[in-house]
C-alpha atoms as a PDB file:
ATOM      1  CA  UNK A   1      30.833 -38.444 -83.265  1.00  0.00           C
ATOM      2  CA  UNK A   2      33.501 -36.299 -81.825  1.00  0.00           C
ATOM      3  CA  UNK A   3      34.621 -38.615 -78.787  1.00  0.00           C
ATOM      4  CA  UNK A   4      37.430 -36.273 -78.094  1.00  0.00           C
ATOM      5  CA  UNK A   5      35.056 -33.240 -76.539  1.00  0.00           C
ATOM      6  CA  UNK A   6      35.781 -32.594 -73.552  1.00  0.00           C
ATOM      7  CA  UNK A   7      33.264 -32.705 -70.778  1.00  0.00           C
ATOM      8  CA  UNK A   8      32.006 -30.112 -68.374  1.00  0.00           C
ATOM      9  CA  UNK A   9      33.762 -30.357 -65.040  1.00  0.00           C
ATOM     10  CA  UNK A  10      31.338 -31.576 -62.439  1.00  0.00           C
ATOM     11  CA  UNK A  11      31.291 -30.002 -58.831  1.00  0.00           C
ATOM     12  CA  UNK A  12      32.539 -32.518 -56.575  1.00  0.00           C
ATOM     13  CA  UNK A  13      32.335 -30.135 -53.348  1.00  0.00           C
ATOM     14  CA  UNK A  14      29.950 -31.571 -50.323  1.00  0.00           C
ATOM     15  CA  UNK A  15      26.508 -30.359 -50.991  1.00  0.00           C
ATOM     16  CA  UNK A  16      25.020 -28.778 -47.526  1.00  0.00           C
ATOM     17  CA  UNK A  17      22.787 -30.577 -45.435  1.00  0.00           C
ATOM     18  CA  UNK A  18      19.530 -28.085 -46.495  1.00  0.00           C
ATOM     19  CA  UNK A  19      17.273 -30.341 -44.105  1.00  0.00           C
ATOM     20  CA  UNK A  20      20.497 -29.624 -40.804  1.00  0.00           C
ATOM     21  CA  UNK A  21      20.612 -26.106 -41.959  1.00  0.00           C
ATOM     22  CA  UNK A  22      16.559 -25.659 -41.409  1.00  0.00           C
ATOM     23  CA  UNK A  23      16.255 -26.990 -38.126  1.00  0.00           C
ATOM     24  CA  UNK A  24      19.173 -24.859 -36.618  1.00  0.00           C
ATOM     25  CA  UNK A  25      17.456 -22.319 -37.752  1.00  0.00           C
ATOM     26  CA  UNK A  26      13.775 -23.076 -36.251  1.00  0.00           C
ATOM     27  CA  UNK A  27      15.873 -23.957 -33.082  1.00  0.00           C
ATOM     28  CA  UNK A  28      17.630 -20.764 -33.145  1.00  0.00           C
ATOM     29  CA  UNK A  29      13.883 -19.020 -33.229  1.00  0.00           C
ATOM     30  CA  UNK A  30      11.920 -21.256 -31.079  1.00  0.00           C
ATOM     31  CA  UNK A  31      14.845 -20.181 -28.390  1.00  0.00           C
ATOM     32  CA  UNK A  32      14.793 -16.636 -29.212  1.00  0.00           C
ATOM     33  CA  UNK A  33      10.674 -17.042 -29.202  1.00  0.00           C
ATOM     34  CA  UNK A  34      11.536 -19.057 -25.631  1.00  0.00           C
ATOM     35  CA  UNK A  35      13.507 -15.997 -24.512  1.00  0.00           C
ATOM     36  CA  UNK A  36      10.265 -13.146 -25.343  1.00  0.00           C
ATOM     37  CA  UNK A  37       8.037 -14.238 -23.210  1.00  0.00           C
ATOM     38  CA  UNK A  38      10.333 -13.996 -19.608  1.00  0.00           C
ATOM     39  CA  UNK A  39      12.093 -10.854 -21.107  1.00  0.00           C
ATOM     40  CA  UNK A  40       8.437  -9.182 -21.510  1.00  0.00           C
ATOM     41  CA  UNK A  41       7.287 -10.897 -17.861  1.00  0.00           C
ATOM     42  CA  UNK A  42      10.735  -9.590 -16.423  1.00  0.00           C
ATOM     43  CA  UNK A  43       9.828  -5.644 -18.098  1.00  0.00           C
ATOM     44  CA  UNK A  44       6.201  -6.192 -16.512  1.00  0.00           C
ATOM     45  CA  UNK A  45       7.122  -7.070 -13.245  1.00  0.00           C
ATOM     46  CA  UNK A  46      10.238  -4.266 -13.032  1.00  0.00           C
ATOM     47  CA  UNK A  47       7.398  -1.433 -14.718  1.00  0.00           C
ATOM     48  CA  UNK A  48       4.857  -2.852 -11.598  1.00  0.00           C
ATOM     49  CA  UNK A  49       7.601  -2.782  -8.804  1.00  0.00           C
ATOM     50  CA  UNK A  50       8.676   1.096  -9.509  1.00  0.00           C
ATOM     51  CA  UNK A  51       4.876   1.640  -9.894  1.00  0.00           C
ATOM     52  CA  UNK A  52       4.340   0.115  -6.689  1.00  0.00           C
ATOM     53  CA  UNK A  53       7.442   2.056  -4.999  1.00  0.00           C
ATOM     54  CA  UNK A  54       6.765   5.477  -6.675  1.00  0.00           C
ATOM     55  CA  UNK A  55       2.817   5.782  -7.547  1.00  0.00           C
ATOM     56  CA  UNK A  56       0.499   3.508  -6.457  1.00  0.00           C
ATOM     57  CA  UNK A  57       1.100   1.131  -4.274  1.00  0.00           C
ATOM     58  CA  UNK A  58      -1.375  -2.198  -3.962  1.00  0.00           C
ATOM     59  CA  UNK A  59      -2.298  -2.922   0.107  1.00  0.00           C
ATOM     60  CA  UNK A  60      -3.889  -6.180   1.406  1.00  0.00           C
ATOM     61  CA  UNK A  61      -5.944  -5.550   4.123  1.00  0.00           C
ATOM     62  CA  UNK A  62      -4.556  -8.378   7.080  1.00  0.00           C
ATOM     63  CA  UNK A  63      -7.205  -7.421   9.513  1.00  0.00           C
ATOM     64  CA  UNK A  64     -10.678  -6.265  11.037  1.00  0.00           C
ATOM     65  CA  UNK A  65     -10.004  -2.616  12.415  1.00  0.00           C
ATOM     66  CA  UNK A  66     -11.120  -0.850   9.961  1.00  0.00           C
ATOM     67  CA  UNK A  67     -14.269  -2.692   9.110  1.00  0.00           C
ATOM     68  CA  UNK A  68     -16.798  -1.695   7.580  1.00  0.00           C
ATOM     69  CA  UNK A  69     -14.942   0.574   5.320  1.00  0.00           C
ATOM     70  CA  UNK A  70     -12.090  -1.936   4.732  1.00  0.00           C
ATOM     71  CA  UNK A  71     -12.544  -5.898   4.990  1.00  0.00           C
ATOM     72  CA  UNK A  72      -9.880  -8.411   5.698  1.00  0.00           C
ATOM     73  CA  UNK A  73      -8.547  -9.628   2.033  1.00  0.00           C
ATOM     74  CA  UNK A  74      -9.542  -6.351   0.553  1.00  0.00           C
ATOM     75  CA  UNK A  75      -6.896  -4.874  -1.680  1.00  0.00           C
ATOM     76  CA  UNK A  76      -6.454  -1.289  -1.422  1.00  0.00           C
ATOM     77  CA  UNK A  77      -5.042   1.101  -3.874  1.00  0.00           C
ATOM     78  CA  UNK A  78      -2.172   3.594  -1.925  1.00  0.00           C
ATOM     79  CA  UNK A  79      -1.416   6.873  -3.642  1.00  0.00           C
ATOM     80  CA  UNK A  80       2.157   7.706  -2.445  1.00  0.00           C
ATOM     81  CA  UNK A  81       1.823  10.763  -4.413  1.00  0.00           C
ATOM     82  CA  UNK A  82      -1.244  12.424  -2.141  1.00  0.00           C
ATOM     83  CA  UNK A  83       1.121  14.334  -0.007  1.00  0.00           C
ATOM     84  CA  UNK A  84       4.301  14.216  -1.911  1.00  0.00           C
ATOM     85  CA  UNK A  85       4.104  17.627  -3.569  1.00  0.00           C
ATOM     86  CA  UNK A  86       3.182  19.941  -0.151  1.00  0.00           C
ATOM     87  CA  UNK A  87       0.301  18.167   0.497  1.00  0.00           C
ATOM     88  CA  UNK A  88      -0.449  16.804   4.420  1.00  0.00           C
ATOM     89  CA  UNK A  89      -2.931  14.264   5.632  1.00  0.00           C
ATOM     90  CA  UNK A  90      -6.134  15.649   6.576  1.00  0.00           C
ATOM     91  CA  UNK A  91      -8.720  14.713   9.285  1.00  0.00           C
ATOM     92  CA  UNK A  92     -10.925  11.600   7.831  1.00  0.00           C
ATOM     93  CA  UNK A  93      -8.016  10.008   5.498  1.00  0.00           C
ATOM     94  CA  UNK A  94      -7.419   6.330   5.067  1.00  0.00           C
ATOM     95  CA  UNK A  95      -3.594   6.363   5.660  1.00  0.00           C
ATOM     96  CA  UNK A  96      -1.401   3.563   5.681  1.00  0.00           C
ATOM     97  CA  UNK A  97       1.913   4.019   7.618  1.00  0.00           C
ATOM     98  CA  UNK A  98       4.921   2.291   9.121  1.00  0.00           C
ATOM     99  CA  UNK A  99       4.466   2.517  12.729  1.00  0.00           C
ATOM    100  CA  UNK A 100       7.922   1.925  13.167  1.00  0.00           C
ATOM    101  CA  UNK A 101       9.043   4.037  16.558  1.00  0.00           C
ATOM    102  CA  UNK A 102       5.283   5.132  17.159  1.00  0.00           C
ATOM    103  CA  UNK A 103       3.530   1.428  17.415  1.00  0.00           C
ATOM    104  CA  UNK A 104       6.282  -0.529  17.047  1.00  0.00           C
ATOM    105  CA  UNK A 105       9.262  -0.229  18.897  1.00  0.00           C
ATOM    106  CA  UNK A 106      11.003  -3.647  18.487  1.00  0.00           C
ATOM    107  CA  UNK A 107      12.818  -5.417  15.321  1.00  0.00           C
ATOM    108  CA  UNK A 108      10.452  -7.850  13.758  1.00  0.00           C
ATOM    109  CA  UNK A 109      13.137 -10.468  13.670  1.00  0.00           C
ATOM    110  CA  UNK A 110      12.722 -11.772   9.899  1.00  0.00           C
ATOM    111  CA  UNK A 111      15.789 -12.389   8.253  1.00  0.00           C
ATOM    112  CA  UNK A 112      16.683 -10.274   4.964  1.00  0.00           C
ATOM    113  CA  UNK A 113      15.948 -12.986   2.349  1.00  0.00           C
ATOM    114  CA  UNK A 114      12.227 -13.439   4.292  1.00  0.00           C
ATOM    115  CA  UNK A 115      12.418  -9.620   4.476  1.00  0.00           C
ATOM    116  CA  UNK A 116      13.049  -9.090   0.644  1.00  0.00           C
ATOM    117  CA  UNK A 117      10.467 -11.857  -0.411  1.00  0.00           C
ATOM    118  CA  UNK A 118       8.147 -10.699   1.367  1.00  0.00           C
ATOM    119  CA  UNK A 119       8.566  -7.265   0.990  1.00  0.00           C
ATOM    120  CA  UNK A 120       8.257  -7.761  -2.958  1.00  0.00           C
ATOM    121  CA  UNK A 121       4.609  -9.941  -2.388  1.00  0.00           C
ATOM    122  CA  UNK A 122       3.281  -6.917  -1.016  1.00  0.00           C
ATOM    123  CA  UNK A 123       4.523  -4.256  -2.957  1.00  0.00           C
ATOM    124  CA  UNK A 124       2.297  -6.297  -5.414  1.00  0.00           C
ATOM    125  CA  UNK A 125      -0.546  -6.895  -3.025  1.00  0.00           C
ATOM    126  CA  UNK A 126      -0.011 -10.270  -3.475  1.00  0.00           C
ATOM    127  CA  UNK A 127       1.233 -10.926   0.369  1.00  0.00           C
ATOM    128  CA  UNK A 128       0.284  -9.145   3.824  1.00  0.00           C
ATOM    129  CA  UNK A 129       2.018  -6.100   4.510  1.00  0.00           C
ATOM    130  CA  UNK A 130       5.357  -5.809   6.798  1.00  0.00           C
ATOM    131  CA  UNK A 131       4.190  -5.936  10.777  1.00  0.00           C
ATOM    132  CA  UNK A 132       5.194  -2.518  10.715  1.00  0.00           C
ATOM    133  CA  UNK A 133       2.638  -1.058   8.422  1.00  0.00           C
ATOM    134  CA  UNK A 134      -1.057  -0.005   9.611  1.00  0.00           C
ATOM    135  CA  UNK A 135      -3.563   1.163   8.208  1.00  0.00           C
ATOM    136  CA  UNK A 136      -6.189   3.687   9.664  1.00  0.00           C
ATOM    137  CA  UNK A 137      -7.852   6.545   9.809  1.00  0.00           C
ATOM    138  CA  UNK A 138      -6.695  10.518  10.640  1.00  0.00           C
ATOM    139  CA  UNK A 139      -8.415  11.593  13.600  1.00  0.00           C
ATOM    140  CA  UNK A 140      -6.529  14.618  14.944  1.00  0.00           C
ATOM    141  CA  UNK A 141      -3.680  16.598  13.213  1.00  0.00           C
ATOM    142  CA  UNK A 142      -0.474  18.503  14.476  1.00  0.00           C
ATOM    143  CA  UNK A 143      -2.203  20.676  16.924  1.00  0.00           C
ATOM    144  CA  UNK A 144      -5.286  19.910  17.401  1.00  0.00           C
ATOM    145  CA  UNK A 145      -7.382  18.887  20.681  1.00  0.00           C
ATOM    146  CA  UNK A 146      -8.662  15.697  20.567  1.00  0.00           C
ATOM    147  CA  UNK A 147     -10.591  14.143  23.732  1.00  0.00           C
ATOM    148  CA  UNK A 148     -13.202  11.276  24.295  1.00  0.00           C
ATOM    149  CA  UNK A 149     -15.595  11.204  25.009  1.00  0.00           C
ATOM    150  CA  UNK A 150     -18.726  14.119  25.674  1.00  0.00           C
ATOM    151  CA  UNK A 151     -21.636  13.548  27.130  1.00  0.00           C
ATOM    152  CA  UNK A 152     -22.924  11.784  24.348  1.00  0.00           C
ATOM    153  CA  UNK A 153     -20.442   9.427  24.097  1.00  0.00           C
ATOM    154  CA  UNK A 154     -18.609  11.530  21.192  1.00  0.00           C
ATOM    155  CA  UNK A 155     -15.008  12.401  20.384  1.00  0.00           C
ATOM    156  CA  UNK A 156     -14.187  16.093  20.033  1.00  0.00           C
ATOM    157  CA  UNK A 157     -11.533  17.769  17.866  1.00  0.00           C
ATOM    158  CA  UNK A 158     -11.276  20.915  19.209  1.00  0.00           C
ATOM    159  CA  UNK A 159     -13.743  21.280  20.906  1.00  0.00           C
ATOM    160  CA  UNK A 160     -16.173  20.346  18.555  1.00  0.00           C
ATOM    161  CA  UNK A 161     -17.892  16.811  18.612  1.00  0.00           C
ATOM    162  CA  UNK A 162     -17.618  14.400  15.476  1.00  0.00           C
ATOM    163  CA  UNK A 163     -20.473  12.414  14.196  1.00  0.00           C
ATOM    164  CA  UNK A 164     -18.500   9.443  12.950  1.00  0.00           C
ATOM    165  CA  UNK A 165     -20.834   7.533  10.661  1.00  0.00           C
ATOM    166  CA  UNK A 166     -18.344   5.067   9.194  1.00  0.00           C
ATOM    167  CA  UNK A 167     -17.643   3.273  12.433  1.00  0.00           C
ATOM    168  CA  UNK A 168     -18.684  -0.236  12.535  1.00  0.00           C
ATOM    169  CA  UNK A 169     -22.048  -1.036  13.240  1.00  0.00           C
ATOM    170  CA  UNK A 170     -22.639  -1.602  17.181  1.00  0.00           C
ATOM    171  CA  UNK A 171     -18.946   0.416  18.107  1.00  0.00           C
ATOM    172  CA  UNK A 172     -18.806   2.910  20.653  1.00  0.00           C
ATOM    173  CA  UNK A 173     -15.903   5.897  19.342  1.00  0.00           C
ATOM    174  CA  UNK A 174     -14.002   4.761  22.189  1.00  0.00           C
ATOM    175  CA  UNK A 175     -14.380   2.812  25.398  1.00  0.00           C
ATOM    176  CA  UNK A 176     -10.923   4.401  26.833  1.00  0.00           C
ATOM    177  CA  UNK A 177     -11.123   7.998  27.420  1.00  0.00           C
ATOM    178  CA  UNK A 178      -8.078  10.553  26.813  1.00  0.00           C
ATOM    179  CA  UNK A 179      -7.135  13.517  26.005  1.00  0.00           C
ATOM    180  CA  UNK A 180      -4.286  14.845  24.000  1.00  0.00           C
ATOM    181  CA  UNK A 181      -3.208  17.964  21.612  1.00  0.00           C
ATOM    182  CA  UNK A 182      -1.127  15.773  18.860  1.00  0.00           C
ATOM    183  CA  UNK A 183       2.027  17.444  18.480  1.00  0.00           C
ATOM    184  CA  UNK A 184       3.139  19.266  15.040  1.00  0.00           C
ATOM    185  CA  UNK A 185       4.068  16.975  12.391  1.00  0.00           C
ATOM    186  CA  UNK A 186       2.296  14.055  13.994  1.00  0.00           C
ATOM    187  CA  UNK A 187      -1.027  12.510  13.604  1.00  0.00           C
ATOM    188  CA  UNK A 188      -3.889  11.071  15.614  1.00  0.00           C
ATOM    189  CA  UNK A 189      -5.317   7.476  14.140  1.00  0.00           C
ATOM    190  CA  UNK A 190      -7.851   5.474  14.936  1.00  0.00           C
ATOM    191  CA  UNK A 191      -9.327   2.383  13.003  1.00  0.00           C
ATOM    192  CA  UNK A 192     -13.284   2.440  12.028  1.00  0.00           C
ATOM    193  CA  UNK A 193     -13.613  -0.757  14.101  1.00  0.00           C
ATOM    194  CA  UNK A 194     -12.659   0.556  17.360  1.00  0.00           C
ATOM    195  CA  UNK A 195     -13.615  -2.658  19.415  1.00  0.00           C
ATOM    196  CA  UNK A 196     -10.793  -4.435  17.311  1.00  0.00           C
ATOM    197  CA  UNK A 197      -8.774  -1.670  16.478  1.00  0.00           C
ATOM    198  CA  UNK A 198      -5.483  -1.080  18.186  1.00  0.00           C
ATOM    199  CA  UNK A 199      -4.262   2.601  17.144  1.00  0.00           C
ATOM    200  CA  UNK A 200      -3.182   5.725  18.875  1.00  0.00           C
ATOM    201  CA  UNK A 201      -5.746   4.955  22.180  1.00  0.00           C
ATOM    202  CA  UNK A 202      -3.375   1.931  22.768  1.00  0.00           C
ATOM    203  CA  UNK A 203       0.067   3.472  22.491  1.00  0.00           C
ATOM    204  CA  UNK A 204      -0.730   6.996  24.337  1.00  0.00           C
ATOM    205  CA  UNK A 205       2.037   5.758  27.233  1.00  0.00           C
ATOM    206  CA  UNK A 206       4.617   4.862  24.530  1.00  0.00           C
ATOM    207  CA  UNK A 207       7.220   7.594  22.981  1.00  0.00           C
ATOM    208  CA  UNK A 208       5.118   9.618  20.852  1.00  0.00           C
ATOM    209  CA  UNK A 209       2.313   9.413  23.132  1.00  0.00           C
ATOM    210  CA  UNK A 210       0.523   7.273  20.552  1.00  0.00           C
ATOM    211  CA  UNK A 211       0.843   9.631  17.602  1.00  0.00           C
ATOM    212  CA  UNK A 212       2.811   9.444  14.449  1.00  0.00           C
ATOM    213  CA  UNK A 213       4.796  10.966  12.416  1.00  0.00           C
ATOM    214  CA  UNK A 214       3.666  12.958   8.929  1.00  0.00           C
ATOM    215  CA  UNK A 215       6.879  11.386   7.644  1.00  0.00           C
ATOM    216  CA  UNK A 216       6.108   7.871   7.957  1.00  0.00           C
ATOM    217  CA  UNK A 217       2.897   8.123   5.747  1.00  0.00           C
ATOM    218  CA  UNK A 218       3.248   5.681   3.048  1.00  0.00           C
ATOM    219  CA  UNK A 219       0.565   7.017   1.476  1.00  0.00           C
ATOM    220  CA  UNK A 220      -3.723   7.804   1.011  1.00  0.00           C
ATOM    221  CA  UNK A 221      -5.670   4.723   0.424  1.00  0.00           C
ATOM    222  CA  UNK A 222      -8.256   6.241  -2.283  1.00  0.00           C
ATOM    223  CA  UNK A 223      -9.372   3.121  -3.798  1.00  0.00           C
ATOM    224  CA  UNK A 224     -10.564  -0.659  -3.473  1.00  0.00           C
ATOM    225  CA  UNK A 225      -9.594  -2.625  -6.109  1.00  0.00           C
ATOM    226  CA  UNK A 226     -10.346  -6.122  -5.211  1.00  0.00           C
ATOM    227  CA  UNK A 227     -12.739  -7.792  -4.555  1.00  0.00           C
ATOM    228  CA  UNK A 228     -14.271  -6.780  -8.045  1.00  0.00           C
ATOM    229  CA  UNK A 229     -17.381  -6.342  -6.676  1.00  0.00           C
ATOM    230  CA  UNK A 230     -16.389  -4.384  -3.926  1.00  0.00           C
ATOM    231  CA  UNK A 231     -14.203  -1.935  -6.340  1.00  0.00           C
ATOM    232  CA  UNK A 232     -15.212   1.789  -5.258  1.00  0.00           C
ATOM    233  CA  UNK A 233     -13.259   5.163  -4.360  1.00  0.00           C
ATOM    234  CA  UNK A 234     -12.524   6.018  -0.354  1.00  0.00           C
ATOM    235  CA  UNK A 235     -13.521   9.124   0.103  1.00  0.00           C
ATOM    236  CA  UNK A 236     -12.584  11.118   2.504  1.00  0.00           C
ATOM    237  CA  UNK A 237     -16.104  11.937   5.031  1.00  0.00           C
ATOM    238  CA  UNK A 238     -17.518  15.432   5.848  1.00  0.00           C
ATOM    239  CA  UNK A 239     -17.566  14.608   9.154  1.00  0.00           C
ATOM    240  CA  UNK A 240     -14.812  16.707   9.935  1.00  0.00           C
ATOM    241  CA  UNK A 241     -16.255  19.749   7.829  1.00  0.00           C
ATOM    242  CA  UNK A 242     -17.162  21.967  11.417  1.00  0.00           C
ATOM    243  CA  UNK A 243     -14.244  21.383  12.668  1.00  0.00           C
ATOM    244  CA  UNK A 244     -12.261  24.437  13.810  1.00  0.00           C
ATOM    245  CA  UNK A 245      -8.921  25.267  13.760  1.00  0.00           C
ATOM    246  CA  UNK A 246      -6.516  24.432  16.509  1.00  0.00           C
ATOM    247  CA  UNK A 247      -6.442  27.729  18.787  1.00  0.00           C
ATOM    248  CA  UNK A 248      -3.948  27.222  21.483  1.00  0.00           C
ATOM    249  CA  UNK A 249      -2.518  24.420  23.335  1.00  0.00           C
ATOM    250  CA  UNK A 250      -5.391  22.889  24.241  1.00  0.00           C
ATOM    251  CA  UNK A 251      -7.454  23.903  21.461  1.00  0.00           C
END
């Protein structure tokens, strides 16, 4: 036996810790796996808030004037892009609007971190709209004639009387009479409950004379969307088919 052979060398370097090396590297996942879920929350929320500022905007009802048609806790769907492209409001649309300067014509006092939070919640139509923003229905556009009530008991556009059948059951069309040609570029409103409604009637000695301006349209609401079981399309009625053109200053 040759005692003299020499040996292999035997690799005396530290052998890594396989077991440490593992578990930094399921940490290092389970963190990044952590991170997916707010990233893809974040994406959805920032994808729903330029929705909601651009397209469609979600709009929870806060109160009774526009019942039947709209119910408090209803969420309506807003299309800001209804008159964006030429398009004006017409007689018999669901609007929503900020009646800032035509119904409201002093600051609402909430601070801006209230203001932001808030503002946010609704975009979403998870929190009641800003004071500031109504919603109700087109009555009388920029020149037209309006005046309650007729004989009957009936508002006329021009001279023509309007069979409202969405008003709420019981309502007269109005219990204060007036008369008024809405000026160009503004717009006569009135909610479908008129006994609760305060609109255009209510604000006819303010600036304005109770109308408002085209420009302040938010948007058309076209659709409810919550309740599920309420979920249907607002169209706008015919009511307003006969109606003729404005001819003149008073119609």
């Amino acid at each position: 036996m040759d005692t003299d052979a020499q040996l292999p060398e035997r690799d005396l370097s530290p052998t890594p810790d396989q077991g440490s090396e593992q578990r930094s590297r399921s940490a290092r996942f389970l963190a990044g796996s952590g991170r997916r879920p707010v990233a893809l929350l974040v994406c959805c929320l920032v994808f729903l808030f330029l929705l909601s500022s651009f397209v469609i905007q979600p709009f929870l009802i806060p109160s009774s004037s526009m019942e039947n048609t709209l119910h408090i806790g209803d969420r309506v769907l807003v299309n800001k892009l209804a008159y964006r492209f030429g398009g004006t409001p017409r007689r018999g649309d669901v609007v929503v609007f900020d009646g800032t300067g035509s119904f409201v014509h002093s600051n609402t006092g909430d601070n801006p971190v209230t203001a932001l939070v808030r503002g946010a919640g609704a975009a979403l139509g998870l929190a009641r709209p800003a004071d500031t923003d109504y919603v109700k229905r087109v009555i009388g556009v920029g020149g037209d004639h309006v005046t309650c009530c007729d004989k009957r008991g009936r508002i006329k556009v021009n001279g023509k009387a309007v069979s409202e059948g969405y008003l709420h059951p019981g309502d007269a069309p109005s219990s204060v009479d007036f008369d008024i040609v809405v000026p160009e570029g503004k717009l006569w409103v009135m909610g479908d409950h008129r006994a609760r409604s305060s609109d255009s009637r209510d604000h006819l000695g303010d600036p304005g004379g109770g109308t408002v301006p085209v420009d302040e349209v938010i948007g058309r609401a076209d659709w409810i969307s919550w309740p599920f079981d309420r979920w249907t399309s607002l169209h706008t009625p015919d009511a307003f088919d006969a109606i003729p053109a404005p001819a003149g200053p008073h119609g």
